[in-house]
Protein backbone atom coordinates (compact mmCIF):
# COMPACT_ATOMS: atom_id res chain seq x y z
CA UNK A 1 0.00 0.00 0.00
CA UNK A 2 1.32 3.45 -1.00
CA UNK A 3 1.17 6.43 1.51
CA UNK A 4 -0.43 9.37 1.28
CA UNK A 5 2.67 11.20 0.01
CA UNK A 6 3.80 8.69 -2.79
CA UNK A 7 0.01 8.34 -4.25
CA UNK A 8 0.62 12.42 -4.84
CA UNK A 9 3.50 11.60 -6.13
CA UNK A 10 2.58 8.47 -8.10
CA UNK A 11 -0.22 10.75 -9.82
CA UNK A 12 1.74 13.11 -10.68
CA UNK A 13 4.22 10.92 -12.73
CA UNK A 14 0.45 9.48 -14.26
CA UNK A 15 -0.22 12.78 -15.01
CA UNK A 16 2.99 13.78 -16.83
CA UNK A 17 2.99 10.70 -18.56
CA UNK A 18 -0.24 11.15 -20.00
CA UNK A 19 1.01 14.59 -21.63
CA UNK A 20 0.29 17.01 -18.83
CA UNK A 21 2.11 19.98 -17.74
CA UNK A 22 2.23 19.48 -14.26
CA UNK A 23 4.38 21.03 -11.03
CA UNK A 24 4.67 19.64 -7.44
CA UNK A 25 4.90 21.99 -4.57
CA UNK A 26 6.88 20.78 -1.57
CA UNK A 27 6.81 22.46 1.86
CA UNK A 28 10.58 22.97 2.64
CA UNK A 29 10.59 24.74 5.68
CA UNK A 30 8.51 25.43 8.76
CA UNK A 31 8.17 27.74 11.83
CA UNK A 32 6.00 27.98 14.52
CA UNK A 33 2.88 26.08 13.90
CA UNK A 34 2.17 24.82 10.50
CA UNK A 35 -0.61 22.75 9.12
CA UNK A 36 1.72 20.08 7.14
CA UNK A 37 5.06 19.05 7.85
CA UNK A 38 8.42 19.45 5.73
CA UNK A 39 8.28 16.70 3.05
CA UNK A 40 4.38 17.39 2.17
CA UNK A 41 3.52 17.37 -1.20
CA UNK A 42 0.70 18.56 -3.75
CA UNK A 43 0.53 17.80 -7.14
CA UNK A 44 -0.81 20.46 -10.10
CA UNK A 45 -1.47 19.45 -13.26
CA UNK A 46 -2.31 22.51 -16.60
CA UNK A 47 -5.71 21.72 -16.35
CA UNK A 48 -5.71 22.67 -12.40
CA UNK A 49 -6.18 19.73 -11.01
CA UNK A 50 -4.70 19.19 -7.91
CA UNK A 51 -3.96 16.28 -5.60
CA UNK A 52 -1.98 16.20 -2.20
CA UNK A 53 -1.39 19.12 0.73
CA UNK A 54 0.65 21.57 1.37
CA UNK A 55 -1.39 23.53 3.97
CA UNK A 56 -4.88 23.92 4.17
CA UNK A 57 -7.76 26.92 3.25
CA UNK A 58 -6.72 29.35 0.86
CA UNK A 59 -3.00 28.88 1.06
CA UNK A 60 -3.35 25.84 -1.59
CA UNK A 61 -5.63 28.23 -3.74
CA UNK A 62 -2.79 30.34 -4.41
CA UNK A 63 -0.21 27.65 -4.63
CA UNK A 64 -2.04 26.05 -7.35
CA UNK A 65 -2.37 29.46 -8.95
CA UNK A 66 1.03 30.13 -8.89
CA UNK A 67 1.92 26.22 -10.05
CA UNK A 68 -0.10 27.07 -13.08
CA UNK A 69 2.64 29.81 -13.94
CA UNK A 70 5.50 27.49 -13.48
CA UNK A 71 4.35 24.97 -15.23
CA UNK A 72 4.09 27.60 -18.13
CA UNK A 73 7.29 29.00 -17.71
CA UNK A 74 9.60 26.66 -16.30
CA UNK A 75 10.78 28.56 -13.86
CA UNK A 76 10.79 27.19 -10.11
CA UNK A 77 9.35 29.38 -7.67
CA UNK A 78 10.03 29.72 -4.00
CA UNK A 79 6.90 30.88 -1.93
CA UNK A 80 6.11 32.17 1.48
CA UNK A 81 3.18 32.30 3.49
CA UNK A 82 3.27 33.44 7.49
CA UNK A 83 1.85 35.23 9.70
CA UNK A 84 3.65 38.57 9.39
CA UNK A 85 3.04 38.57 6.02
CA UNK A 86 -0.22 40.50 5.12
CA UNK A 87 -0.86 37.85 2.59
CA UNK A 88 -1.28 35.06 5.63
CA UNK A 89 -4.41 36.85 6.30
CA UNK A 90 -6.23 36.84 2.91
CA UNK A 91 -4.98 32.93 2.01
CA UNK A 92 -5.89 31.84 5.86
CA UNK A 93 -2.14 31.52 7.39
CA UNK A 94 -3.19 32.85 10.42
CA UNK A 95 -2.05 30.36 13.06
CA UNK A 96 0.91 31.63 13.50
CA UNK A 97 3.30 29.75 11.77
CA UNK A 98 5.04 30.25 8.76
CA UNK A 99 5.96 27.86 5.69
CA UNK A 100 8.52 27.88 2.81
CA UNK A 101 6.97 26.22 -0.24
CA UNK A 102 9.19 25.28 -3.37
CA UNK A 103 7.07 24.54 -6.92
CA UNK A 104 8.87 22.94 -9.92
CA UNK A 105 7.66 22.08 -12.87
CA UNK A 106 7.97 18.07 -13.82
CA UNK A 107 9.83 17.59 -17.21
């Protein structure tokens, strides 16, 4: 049986094998309390379509947004959502932790 992390993971090879852009965003870093632990993983595909956890609310709304640019551009993308940052607010970081999230696109 897989775990949670390589059935993301396992899709998202499915998915780029099946001729999809797609781009995996991997919580790298943590402080304070965090709603997923370093080594969490979602998976975006072009269309989207998403599969996985990275945090929770809003915060994955604007991951996938911002997956959908990498996986036009090819360009990896470090992000950062916390507390102090007014944007923890409006995409519901407000527990008081902070995470680091890498996205890269699969090739």
């Amino acid at each position: 049986m897989l775990t949670r992390e390589e059935d993301v993971l396992a899709a998202a090879e499915a998915w780029r094998e099946a001729g999809r852009g797609v781009a995996i965003a991997t919580v790298v870093e943590t402080w304070g309390s965090a709603p997923r632990p370093v080594g969490s993983h979602l998976a975006i595909d072009s269309d989207g379509n998403f599969l996985g956890s990275v945090s929770g609310g809003c915060v994955e709304g604007a991951v996938v947004e911002e997956a959908g640019e990498v996986i036009a551009s090819g360009e990896p993308r470090m992000l950062e959502f916390g507390v102090a940052d007014e944007t923890a607010w409006r995409v519901g970081l407000s527990c008081g932790g902070r995470i680091k999230v890498f996205v890269e696109k699969l090739d």
